[in-house]
Protein backbone atom coordinates (compact mmCIF):
# COMPACT_ATOMS: atom_id res chain seq x y z
CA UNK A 1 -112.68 54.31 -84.70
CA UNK A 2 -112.92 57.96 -83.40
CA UNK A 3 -112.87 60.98 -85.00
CA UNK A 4 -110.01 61.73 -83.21
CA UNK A 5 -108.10 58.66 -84.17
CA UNK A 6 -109.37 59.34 -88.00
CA UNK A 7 -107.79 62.76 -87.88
CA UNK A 8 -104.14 62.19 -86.53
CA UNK A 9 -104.41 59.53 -89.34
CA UNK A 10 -105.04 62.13 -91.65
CA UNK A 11 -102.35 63.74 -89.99
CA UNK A 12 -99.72 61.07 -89.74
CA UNK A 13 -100.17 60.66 -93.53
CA UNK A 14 -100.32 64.47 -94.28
CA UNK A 15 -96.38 64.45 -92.40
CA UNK A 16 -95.46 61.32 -94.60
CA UNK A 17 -96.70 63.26 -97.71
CA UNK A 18 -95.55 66.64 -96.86
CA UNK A 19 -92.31 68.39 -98.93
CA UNK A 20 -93.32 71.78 -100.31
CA UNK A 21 -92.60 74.11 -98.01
CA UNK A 22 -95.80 76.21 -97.45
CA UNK A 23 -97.97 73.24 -97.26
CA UNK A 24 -95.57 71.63 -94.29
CA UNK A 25 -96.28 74.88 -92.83
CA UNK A 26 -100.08 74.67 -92.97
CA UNK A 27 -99.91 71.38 -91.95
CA UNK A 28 -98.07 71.98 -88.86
CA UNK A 29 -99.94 74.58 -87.71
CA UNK A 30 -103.09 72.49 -88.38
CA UNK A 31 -101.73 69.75 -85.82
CA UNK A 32 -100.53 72.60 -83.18
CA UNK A 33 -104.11 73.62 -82.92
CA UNK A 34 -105.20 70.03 -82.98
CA UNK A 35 -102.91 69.50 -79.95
CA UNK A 36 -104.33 72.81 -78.17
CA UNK A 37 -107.90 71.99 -78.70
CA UNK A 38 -106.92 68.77 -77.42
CA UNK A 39 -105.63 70.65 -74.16
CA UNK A 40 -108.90 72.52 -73.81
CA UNK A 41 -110.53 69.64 -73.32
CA UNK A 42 -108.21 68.35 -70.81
CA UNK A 43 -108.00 64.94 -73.63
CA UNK A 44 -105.04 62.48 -72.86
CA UNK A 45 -104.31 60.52 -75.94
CA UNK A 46 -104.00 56.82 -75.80
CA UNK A 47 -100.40 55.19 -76.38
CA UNK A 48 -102.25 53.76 -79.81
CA UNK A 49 -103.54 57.53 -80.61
CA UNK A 50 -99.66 58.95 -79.96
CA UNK A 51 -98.00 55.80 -81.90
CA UNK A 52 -100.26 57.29 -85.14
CA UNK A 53 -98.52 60.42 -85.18
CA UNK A 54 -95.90 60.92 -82.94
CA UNK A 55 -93.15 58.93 -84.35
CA UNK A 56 -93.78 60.14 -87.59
CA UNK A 57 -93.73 63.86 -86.45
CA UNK A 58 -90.49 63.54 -84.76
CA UNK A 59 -88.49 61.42 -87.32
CA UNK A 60 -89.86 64.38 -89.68
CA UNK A 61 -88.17 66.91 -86.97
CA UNK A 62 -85.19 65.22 -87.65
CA UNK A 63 -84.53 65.72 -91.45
CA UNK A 64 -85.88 69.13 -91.40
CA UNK A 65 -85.08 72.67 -91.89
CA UNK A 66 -84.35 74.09 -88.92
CA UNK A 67 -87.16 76.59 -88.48
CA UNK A 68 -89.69 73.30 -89.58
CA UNK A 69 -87.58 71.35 -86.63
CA UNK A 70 -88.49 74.36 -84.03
CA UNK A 71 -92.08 74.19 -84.86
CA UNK A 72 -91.86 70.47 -84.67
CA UNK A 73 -90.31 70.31 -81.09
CA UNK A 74 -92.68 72.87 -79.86
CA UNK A 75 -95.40 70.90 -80.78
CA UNK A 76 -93.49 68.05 -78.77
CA UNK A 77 -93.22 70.72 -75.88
CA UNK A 78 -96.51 71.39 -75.64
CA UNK A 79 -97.95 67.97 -75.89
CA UNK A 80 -95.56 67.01 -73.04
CA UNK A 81 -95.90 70.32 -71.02
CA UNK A 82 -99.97 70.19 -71.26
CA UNK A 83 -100.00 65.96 -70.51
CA UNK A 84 -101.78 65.81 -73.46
CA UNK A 85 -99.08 63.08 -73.89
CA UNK A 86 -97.41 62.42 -70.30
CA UNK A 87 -93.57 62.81 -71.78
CA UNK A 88 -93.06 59.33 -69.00
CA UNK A 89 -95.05 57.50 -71.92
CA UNK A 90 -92.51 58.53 -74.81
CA UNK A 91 -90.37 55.35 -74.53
CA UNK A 92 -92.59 53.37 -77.38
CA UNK A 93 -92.63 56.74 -79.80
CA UNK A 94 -89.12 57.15 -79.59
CA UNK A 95 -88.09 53.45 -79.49
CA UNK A 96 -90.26 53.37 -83.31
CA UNK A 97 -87.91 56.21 -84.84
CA UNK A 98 -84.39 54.73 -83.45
CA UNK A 99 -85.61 51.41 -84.83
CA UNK A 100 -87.06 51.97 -87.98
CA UNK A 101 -86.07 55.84 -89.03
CA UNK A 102 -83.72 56.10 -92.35
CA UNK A 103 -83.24 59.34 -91.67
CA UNK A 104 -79.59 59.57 -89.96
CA UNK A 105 -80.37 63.10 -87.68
CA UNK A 106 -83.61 61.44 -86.41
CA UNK A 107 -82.12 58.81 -84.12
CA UNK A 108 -80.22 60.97 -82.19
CA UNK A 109 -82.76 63.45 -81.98
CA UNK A 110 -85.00 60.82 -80.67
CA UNK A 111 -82.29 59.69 -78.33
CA UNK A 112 -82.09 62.85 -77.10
CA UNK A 113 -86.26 63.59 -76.12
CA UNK A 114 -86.61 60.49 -74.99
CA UNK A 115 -83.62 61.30 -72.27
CA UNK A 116 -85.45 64.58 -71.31
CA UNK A 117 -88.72 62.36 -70.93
């Protein structure tokens, strides 16, 4: 395993974890400059690397409060934007959330980016 992989586990499981308000906050700022370091570096993550956290991240952006579900989409926006992610690839990440999300607002939601992508 990578360090890179070990961290967006972290991360995956940080988002599962996550309710109280200021530490969701932390947290997602803590992946947004995971995701820009990852653009300084010009680093692609693999399909395997973006099926650890993605899904989870967006079926989180889904039951959200709204200004948690705008941080959440810009972090989609700029791992799409940047390539760290090519949004082409997003078919598996959002195919995970409309098949296994209980979270009613995330399927569509996923629906929805996975048009755009």
């Amino acid at each position: 395993r990578s360090p890179l992989e070990n961290k967006i586990k972290w991360a995956a499981c940080a988002v599962l974890l996550r309710d109280h308000t200021s530490g969701f906050r932390k947290l997602l700022s803590t992946i947004l400059d995971l995701f820009k370091r990852l653009d300084e570096l010009s680093y692609v993550i693999s399909d395997g690397e973006a099926l650890l956290l993605l899904p989870y991240l967006l079926d989180k952006a889904g039951a959200a409060k709204l200004h948690f579900k705008e941080e959440i989409l810009a972090i989609f926006t700029l791992v799409t934007t940047k390539k760290i992610y090519p949004s082409q690839k997003f078919g598996p990440v959002c195919m995970k959330v409309l098949e296994k999300s209980k979270s009613n607002p995330s399927r569509p939601l996923a629906a929805e980016l996975c048009s755009i992508a």
